[in-house]
N, C-alpha and C. Protein backbone atom coordinates (compact mmCIF):
# COMPACT_ATOMS: atom_id res chain seq x y z
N UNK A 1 14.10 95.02 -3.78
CA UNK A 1 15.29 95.77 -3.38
C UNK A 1 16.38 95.57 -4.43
N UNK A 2 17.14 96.46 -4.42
CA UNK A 2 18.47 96.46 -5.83
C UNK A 2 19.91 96.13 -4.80
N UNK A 3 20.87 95.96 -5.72
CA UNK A 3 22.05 96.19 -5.30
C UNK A 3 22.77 96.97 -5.94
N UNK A 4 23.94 97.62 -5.25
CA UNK A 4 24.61 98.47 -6.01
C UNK A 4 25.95 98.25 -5.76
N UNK A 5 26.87 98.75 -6.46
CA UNK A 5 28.03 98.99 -6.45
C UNK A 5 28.94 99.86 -6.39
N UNK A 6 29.52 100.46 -5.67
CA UNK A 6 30.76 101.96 -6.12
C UNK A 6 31.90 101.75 -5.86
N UNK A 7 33.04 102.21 -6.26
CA UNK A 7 34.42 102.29 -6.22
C UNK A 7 35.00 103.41 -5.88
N UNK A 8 35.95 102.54 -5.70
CA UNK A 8 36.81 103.70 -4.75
C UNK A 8 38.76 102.91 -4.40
N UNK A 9 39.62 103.91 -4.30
CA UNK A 9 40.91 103.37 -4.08
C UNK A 9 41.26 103.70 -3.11
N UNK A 10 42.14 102.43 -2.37
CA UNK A 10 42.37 103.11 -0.65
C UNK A 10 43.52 102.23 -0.72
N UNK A 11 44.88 103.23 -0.70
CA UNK A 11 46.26 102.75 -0.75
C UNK A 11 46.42 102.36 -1.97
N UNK A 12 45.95 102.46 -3.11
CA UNK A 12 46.75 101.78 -4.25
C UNK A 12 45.62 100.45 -4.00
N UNK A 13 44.67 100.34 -3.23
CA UNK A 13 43.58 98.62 -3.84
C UNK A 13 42.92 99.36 -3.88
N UNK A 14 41.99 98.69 -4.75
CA UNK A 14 40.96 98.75 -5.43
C UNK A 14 39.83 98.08 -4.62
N UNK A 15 38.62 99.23 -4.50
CA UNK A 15 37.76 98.97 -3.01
C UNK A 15 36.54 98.82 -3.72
N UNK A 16 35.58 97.79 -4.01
CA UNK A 16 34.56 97.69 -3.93
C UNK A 16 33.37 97.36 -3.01
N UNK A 17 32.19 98.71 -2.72
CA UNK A 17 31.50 98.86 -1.81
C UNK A 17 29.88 98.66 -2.12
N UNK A 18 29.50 97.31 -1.86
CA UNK A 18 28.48 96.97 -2.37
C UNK A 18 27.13 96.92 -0.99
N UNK A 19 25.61 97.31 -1.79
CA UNK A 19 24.95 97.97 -0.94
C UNK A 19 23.61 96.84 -1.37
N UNK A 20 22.62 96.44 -0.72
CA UNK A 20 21.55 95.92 -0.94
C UNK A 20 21.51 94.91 -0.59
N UNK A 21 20.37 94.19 -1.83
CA UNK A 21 20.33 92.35 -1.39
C UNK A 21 20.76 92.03 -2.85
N UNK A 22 21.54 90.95 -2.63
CA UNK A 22 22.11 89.94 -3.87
C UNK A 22 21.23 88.77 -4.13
N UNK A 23 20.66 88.36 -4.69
CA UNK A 23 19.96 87.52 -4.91
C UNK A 23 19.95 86.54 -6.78
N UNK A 24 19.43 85.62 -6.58
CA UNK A 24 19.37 85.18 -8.36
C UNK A 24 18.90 86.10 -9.03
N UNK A 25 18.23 87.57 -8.92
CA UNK A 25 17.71 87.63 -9.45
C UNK A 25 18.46 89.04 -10.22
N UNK A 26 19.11 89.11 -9.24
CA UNK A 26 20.02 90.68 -9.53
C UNK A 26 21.86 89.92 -9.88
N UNK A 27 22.29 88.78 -9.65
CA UNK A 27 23.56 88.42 -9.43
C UNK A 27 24.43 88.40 -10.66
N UNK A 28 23.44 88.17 -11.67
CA UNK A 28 24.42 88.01 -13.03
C UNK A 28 24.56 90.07 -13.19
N UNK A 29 23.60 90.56 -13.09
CA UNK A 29 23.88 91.97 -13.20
C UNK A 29 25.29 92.60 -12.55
N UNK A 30 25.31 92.11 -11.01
CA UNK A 30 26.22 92.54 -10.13
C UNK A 30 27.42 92.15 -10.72
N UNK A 31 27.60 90.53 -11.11
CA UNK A 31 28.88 89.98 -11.50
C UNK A 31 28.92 90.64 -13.12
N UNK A 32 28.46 90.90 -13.53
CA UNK A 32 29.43 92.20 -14.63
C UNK A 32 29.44 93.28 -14.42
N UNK A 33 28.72 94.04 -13.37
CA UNK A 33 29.71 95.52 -13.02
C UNK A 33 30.61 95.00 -12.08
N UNK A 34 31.03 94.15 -11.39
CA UNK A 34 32.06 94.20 -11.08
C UNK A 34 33.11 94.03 -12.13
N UNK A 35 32.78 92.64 -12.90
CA UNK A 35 34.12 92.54 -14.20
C UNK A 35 34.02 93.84 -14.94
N UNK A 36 33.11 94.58 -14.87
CA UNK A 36 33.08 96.23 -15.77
C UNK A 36 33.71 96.79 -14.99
N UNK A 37 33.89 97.02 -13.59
CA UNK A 37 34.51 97.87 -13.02
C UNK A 37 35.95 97.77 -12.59
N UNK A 38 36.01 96.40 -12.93
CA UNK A 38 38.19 96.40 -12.58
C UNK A 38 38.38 96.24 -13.57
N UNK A 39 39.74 97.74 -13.74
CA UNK A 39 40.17 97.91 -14.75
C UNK A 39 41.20 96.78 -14.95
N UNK A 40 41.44 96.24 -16.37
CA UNK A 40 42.51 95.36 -17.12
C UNK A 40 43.65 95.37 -15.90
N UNK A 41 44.15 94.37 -15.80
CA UNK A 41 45.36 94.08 -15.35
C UNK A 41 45.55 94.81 -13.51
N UNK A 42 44.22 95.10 -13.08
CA UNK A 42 44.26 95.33 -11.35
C UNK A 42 44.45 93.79 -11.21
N UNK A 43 45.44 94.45 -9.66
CA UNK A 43 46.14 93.04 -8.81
C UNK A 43 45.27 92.92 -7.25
N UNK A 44 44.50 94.04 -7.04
CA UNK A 44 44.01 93.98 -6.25
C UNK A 44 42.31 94.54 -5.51
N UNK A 45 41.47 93.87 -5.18
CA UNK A 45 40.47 94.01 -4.73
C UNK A 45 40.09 93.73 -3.47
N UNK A 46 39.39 94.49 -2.56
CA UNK A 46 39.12 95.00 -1.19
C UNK A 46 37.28 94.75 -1.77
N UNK A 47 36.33 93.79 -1.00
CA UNK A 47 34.85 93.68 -1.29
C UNK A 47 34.53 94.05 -0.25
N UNK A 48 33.94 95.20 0.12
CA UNK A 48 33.40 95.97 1.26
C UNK A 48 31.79 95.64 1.13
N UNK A 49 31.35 94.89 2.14
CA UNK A 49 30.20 94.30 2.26
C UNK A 49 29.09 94.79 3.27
N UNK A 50 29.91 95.80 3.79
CA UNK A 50 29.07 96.28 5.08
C UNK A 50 27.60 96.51 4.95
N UNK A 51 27.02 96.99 3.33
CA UNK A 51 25.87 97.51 3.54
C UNK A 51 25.27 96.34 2.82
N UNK A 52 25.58 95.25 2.86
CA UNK A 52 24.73 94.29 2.24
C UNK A 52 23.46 93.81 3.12
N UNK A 53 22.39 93.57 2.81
CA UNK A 53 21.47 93.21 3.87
C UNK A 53 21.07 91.45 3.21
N UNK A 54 20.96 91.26 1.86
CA UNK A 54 21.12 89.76 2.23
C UNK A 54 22.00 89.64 0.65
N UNK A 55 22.45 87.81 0.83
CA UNK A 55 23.00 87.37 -0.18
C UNK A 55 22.66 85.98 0.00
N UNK A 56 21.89 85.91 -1.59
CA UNK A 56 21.80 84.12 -1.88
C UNK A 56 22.90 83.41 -2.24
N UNK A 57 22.86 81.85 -2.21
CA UNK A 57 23.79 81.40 -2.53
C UNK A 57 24.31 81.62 -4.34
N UNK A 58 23.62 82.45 -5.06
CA UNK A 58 24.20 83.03 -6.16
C UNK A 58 25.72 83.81 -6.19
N UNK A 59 25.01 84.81 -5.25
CA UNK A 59 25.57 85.78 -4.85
C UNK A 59 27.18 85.28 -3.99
N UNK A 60 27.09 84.47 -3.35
CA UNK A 60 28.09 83.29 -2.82
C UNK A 60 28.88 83.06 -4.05
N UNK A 61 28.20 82.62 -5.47
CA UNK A 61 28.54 81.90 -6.75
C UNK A 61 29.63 83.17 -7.34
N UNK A 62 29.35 84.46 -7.32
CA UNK A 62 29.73 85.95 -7.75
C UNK A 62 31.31 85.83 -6.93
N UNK A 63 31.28 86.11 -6.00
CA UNK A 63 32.74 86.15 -5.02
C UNK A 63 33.13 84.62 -5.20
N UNK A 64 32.98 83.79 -5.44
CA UNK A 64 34.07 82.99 -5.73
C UNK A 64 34.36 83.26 -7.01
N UNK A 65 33.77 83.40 -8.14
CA UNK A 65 34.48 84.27 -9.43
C UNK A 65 34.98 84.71 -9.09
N UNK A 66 34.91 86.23 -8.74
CA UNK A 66 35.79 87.30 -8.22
C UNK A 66 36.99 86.55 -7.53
N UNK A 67 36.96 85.72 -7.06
CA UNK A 67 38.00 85.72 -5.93
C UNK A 67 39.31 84.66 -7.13
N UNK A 68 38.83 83.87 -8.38
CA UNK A 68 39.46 83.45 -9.16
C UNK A 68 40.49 84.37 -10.09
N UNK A 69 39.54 85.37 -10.34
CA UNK A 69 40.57 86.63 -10.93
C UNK A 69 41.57 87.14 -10.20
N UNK A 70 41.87 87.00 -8.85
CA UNK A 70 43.00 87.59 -8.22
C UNK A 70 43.68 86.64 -7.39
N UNK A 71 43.68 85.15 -7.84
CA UNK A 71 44.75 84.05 -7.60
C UNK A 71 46.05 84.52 -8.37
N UNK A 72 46.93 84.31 -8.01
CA UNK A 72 48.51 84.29 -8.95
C UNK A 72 49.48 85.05 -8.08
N UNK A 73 50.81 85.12 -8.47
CA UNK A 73 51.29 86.10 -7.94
C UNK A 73 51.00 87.61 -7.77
N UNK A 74 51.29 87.60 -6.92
CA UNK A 74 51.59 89.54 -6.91
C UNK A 74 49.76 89.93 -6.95
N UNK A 75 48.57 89.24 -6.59
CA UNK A 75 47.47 89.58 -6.86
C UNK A 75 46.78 89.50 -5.15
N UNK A 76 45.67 89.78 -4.76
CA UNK A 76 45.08 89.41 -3.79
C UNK A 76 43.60 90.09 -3.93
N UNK A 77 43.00 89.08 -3.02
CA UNK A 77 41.07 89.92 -2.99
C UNK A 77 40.88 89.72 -0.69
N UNK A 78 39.88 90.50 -0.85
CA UNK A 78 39.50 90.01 0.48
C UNK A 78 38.07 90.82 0.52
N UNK A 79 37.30 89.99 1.52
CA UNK A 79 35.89 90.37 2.17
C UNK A 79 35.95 91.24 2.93
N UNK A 80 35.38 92.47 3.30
CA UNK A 80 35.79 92.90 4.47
C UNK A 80 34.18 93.54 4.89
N UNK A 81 33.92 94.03 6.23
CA UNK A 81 32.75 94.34 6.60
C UNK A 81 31.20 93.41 6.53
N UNK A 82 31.79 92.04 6.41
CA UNK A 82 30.44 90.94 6.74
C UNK A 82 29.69 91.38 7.31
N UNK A 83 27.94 91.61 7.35
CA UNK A 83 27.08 91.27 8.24
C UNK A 83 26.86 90.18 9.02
N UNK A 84 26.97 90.19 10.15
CA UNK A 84 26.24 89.18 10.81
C UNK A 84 26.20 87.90 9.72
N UNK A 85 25.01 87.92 9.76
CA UNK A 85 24.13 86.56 8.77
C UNK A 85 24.97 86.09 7.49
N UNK A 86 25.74 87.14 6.72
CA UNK A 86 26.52 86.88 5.42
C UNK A 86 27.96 85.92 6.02
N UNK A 87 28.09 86.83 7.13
CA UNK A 87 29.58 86.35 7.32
C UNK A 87 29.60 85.05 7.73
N UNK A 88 28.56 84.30 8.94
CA UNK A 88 28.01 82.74 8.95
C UNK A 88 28.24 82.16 7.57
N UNK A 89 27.07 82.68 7.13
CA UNK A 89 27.09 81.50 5.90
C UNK A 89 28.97 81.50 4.94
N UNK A 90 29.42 82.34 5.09
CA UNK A 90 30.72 82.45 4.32
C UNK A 90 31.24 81.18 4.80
N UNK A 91 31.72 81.68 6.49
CA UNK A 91 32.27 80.79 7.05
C UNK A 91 32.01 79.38 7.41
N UNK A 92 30.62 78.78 7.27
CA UNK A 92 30.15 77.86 7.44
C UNK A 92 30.14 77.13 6.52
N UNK A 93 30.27 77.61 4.95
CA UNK A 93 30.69 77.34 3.67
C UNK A 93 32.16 77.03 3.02
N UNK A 94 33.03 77.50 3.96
CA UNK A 94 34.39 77.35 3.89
C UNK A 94 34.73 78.49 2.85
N UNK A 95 34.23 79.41 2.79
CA UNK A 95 34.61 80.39 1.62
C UNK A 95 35.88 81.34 2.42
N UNK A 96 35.66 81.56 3.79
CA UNK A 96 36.80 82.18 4.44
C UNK A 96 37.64 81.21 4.13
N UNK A 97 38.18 80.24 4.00
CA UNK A 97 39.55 79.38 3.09
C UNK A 97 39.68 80.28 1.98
N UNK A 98 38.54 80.44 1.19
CA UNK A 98 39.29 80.74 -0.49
C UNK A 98 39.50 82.09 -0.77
N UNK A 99 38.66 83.06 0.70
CA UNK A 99 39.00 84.19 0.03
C UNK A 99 38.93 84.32 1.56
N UNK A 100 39.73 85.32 2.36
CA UNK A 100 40.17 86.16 3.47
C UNK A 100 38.77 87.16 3.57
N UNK A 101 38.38 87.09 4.82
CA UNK A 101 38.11 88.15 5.09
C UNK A 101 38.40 89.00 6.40
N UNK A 102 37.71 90.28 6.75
CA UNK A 102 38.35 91.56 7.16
C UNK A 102 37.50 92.00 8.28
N UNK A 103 37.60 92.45 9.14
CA UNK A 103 36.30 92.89 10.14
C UNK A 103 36.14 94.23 9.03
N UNK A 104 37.24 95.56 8.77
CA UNK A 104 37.25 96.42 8.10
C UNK A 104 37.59 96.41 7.06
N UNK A 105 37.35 97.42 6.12
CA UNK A 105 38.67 97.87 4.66
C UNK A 105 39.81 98.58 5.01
N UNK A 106 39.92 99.20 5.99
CA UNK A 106 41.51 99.42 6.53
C UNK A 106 41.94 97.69 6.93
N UNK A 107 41.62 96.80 7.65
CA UNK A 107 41.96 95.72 7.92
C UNK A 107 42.36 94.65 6.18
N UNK A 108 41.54 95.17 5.60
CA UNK A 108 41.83 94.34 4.03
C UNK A 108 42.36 95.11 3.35
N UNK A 109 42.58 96.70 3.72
CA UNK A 109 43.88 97.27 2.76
C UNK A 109 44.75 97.24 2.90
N UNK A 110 45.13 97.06 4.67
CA UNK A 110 46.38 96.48 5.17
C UNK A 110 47.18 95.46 4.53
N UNK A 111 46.23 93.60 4.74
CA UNK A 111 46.42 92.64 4.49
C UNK A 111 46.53 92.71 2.81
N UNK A 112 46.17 93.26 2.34
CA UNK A 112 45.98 93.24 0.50
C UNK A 112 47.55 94.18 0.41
N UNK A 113 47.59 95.19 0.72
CA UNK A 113 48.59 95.71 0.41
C UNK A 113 49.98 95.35 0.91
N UNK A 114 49.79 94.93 2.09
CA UNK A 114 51.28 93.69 2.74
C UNK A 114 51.66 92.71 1.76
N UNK A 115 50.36 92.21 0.86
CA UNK A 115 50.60 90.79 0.46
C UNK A 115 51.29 90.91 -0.93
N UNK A 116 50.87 92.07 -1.22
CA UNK A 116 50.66 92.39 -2.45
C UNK A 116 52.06 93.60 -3.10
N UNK A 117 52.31 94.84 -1.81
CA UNK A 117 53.31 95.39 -2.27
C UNK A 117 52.66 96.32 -2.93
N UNK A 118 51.00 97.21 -3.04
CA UNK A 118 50.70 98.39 -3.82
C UNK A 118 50.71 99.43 -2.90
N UNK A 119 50.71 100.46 -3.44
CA UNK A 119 50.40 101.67 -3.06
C UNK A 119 50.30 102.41 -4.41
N UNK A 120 49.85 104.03 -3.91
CA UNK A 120 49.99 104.79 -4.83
C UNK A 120 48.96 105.93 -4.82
N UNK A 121 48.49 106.45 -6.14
CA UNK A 121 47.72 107.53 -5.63
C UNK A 121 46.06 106.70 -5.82
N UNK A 122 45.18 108.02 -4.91
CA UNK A 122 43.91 107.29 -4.42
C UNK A 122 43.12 107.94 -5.77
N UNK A 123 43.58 107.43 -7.38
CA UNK A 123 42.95 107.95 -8.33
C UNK A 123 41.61 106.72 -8.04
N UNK A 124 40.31 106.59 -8.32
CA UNK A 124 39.62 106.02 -8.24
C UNK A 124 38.74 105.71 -9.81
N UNK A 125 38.47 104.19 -10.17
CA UNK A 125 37.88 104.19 -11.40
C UNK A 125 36.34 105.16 -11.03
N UNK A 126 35.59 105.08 -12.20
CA UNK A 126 34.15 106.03 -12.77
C UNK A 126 33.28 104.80 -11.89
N UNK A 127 32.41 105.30 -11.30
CA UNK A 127 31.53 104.86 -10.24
C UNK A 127 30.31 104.19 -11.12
N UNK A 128 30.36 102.93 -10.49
CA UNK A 128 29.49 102.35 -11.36
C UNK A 128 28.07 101.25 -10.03
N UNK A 129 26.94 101.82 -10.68
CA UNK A 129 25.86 101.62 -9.99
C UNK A 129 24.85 100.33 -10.57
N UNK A 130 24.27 99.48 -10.04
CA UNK A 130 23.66 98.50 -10.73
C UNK A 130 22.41 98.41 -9.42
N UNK A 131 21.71 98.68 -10.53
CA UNK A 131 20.27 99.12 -9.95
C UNK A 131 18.99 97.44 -10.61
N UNK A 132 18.48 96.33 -9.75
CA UNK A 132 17.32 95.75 -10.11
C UNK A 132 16.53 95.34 -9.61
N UNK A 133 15.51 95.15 -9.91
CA UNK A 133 14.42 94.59 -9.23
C UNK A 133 14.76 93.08 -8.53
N UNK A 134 14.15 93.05 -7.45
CA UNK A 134 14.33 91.93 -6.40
C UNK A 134 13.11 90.65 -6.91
N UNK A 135 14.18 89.33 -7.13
CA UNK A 135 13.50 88.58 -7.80
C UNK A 135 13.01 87.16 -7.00
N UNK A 136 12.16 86.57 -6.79
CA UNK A 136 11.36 85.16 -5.72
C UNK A 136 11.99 84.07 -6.15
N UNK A 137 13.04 83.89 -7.31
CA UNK A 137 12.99 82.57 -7.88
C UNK A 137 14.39 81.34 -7.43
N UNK A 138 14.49 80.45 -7.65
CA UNK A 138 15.69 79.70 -7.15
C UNK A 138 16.04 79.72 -5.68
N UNK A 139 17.32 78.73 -5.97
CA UNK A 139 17.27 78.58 -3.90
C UNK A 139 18.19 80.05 -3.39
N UNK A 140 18.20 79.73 -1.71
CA UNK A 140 18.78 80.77 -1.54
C UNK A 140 19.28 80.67 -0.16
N UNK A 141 19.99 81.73 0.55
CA UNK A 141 20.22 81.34 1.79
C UNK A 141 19.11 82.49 2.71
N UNK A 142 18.33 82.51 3.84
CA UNK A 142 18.43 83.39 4.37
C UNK A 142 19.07 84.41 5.61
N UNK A 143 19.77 85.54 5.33
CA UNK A 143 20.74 85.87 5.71
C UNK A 143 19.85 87.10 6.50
N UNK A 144 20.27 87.09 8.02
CA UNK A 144 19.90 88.58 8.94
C UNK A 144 20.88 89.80 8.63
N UNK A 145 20.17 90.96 9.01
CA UNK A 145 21.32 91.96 9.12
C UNK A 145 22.41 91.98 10.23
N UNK A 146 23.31 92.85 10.02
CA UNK A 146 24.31 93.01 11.38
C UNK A 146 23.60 94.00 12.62
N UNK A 147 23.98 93.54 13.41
CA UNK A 147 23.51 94.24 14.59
C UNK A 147 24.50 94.54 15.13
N UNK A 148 24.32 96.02 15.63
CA UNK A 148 25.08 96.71 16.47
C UNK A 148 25.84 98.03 16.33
């Protein structure tokens, strides 16, 4: 199975909507289209997770990067749309401390844009897709889908 990525702007943040399984084997791929896909000097990121079906603890390793690039002032990130199984392990990991998350992306465009002070128009960066093969190797967590 692959993962993918697309973008999109909702209020002035910057929404990334990621789809598949994350794993060691796809994660270094994922973590540079994301650094490919925020443009220079964005203050804000929305990680829309809804269609994820699993994530290793790599993939865990990816969003805490991410979530380092938008420490400082005037910046913010948040999780929003956990599965089931992802959102456990987040929280059981203490990663809800380092990075917020959202039941929705209206709920993290809210909180991102309160915190943060953006708006603007819903121009959206060039859609970027990361397509790989699903790989057996290293540890991992196993994560269920959401139900319901």
């Amino acid at each position: 199975m692959e993962v993918s990525v697309s973008w999109s702007r909702d209020g002035g943040v910057l929404v990334a909507s990621l789809s598949g399984r994350v794993d060691s084997g796809n994660c270094a791929v994922l973590h540079e289209a994301l650094k490919e896909g925020i443009p220079e000097g964005e203050r804000t990121l929305a990680m829309d997770c809804g269609q994820l079906t699993y994530m290793s603890s790599a993939g865990l390793r990816v969003l805490l990067d991410m979530s380092q690039r938008f420490r400082g002032p005037r910046k913010a990130m948040g999780l929003c749309g956990l599965p089931e199984g992802i959102d456990s392990v987040v929280r059981l990991s203490g990663f809800d401390k380092i990075i917020p998350v959202h039941e929705s992306v209206a709920d993290a465009v809210a909180a991102i844009s309160g915190k943060v002070g953006v708006g603007g128009p819903d121009d959206a960066p060039e859609e970027v897709v990361v397509d790989e093969p699903e790989s057996s190797g290293g540890f991992s967590f196993r994560l269920g889908k959401r139900t319901g």
